[in-house]
C-alpha atoms as a PDB file:
ATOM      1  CA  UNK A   1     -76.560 -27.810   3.482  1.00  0.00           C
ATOM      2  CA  UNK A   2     -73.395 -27.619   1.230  1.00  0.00           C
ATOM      3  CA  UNK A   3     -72.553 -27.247  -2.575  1.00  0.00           C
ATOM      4  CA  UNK A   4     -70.377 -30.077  -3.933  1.00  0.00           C
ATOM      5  CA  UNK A   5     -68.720 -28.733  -7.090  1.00  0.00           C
ATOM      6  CA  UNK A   6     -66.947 -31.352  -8.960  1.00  0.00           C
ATOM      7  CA  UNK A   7     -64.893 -30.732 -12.453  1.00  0.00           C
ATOM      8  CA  UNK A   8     -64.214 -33.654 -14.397  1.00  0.00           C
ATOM      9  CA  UNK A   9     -63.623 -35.071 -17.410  1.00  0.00           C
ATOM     10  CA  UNK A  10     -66.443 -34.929 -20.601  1.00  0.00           C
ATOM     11  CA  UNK A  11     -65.641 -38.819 -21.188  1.00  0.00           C
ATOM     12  CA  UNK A  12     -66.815 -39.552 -17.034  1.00  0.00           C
ATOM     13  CA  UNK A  13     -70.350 -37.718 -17.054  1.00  0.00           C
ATOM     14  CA  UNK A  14     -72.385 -40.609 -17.849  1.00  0.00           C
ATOM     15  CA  UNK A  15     -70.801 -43.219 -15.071  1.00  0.00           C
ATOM     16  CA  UNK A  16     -70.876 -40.145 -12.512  1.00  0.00           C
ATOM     17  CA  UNK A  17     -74.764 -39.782 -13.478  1.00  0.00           C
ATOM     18  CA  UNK A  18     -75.417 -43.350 -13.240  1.00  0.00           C
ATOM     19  CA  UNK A  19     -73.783 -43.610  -9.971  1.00  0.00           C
ATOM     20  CA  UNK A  20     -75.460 -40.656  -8.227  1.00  0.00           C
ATOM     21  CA  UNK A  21     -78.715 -42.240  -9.344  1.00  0.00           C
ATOM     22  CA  UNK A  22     -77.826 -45.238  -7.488  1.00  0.00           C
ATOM     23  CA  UNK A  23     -77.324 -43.359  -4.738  1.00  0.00           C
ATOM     24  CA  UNK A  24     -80.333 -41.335  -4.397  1.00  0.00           C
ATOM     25  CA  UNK A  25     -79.214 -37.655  -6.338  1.00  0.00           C
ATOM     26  CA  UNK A  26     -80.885 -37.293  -9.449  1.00  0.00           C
ATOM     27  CA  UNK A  27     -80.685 -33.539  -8.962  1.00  0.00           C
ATOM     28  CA  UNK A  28     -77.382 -32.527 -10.708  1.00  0.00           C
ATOM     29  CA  UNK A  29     -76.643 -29.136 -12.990  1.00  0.00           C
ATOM     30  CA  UNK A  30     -74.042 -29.629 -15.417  1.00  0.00           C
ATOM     31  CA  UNK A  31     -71.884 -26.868 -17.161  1.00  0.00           C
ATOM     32  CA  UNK A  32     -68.820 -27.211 -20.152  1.00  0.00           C
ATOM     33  CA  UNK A  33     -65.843 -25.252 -18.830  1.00  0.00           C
ATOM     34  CA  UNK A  34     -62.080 -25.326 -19.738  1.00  0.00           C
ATOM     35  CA  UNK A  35     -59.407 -25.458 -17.360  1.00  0.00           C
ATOM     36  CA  UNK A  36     -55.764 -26.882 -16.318  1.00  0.00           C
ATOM     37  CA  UNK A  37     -54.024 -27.884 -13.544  1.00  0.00           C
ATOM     38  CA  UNK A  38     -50.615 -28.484 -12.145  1.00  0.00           C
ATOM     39  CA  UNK A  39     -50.336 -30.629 -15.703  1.00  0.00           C
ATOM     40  CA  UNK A  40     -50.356 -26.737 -17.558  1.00  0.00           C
ATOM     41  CA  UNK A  41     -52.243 -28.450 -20.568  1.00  0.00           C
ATOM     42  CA  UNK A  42     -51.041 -31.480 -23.320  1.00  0.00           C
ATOM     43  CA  UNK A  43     -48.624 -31.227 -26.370  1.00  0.00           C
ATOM     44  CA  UNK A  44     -50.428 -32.634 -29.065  1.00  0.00           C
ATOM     45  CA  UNK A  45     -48.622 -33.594 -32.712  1.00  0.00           C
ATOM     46  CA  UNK A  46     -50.186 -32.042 -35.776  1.00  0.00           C
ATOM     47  CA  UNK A  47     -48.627 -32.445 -38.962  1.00  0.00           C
ATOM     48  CA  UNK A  48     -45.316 -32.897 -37.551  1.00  0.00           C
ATOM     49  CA  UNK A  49     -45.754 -29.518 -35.116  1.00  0.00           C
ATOM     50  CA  UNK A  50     -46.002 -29.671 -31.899  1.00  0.00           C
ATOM     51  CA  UNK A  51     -49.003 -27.499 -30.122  1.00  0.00           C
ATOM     52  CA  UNK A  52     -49.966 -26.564 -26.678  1.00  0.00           C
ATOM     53  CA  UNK A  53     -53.066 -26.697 -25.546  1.00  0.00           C
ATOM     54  CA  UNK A  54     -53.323 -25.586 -22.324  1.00  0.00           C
ATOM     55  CA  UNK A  55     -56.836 -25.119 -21.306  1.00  0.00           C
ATOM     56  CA  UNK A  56     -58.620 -28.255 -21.847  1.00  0.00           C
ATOM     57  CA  UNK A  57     -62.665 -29.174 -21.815  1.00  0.00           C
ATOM     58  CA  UNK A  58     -63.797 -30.517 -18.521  1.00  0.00           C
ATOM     59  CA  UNK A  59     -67.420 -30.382 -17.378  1.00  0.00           C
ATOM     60  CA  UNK A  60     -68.706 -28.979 -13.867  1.00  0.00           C
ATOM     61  CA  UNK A  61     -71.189 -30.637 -12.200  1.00  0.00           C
ATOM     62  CA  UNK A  62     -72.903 -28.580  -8.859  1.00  0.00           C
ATOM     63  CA  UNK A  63     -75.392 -30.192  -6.490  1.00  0.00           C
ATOM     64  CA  UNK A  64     -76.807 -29.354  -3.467  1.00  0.00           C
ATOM     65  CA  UNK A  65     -76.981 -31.818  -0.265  1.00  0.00           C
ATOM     66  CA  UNK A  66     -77.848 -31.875   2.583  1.00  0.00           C
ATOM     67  CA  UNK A  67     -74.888 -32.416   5.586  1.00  0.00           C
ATOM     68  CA  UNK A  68     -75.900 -35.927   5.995  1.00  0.00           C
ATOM     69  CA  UNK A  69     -75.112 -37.007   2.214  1.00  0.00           C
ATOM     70  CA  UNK A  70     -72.050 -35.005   1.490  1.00  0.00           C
ATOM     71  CA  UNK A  71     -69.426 -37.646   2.348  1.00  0.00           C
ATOM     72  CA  UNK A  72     -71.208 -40.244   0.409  1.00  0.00           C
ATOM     73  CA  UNK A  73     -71.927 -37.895  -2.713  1.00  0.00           C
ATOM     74  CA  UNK A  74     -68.158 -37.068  -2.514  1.00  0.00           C
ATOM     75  CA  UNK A  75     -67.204 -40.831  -2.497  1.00  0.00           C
ATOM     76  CA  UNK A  76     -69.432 -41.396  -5.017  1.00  0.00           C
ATOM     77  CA  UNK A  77     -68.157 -38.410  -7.923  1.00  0.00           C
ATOM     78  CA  UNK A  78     -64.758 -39.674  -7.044  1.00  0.00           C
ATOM     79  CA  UNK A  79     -64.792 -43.318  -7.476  1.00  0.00           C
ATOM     80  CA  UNK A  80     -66.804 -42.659 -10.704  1.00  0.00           C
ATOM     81  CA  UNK A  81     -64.713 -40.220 -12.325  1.00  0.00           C
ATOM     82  CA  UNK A  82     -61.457 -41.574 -11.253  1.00  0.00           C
ATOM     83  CA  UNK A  83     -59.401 -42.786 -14.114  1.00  0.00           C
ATOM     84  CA  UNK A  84     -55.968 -42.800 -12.472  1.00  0.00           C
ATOM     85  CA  UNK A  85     -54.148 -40.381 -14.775  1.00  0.00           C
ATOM     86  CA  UNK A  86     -52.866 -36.828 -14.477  1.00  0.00           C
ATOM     87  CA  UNK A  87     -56.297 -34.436 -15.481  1.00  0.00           C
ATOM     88  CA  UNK A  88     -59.168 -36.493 -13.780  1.00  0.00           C
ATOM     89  CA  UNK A  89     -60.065 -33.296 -11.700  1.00  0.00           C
ATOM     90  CA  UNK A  90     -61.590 -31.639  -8.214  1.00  0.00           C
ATOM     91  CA  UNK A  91     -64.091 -31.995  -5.866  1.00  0.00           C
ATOM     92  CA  UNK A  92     -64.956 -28.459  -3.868  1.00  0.00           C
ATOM     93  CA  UNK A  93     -67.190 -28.651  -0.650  1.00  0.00           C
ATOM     94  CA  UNK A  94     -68.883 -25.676   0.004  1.00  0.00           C
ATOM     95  CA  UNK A  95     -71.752 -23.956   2.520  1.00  0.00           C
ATOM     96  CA  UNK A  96     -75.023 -23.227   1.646  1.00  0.00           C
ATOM     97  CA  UNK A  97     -76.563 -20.604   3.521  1.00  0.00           C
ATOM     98  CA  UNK A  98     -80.498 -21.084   1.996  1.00  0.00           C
ATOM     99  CA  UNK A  99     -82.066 -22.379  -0.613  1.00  0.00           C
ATOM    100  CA  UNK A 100     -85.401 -20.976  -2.201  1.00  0.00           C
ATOM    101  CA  UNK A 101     -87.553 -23.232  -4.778  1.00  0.00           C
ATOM    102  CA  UNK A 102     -89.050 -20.397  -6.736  1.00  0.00           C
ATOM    103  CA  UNK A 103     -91.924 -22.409  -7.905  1.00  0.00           C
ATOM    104  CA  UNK A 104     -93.438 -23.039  -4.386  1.00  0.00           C
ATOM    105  CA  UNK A 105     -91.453 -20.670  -1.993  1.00  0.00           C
ATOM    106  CA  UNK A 106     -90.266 -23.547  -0.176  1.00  0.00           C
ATOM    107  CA  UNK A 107     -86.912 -23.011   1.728  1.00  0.00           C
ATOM    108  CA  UNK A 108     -83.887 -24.836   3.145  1.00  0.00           C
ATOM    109  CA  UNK A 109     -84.044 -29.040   3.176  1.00  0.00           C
ATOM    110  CA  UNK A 110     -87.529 -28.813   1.808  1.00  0.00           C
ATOM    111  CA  UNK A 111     -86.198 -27.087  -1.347  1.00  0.00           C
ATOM    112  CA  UNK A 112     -83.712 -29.398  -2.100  1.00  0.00           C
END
């Protein structure tokens, strides 16, 4: 099994939703964090000033797969979060030693 961790950007949660959906994964957790990246934040004009901002919102999304559907989940949170421009954000692959479905004790594939 393996964690795919994927930040992106507020404005792409709905088509990444939709498209994991078409895919099978309905099972998603989603959490509002703020980040940068090699882009160090935006200068934005207010009033006539100038302003950093330098950690921007982005949303992380975190699902659980099994090794069979990673590449295709991955393909998937890509192409439908892909805009093209600096600040459209990561996709982390990670292992997942066991997972436990606390309602009915149910472990590994069978929990997810």
């Amino acid at each position: 099994m393996k964690k795919i961790m994927a930040i992106i950007r507020p404005t792409k949660l709905q088509v990444v939703k939709e498209a994991l959906d078409d895919i099978g994964i309905p099972s998603i957790t989603v959490t509002e964090v703020k980040g940068r990246g090699k882009q160090r934040g935006v200068i934005e004009i207010y009033r006539d000033r100038e302003y950093c901002i330098d950690l921007l919102p982005k949303l992380e999304i975190n699902i659980v797969v099994s090794d069979d559907k990673v590449d295709t989940v991955v393909e998937t949170i890509a192409k439908a979060a892909r805009t093209g421009e600096i600040g459209d954000g990561k996709i982390f692959v990670m292992p997942v030693e066991e997972v436990v479905r606390i309602r009915t004790g149910e472990r590994g594939h069978d929990a997810i």
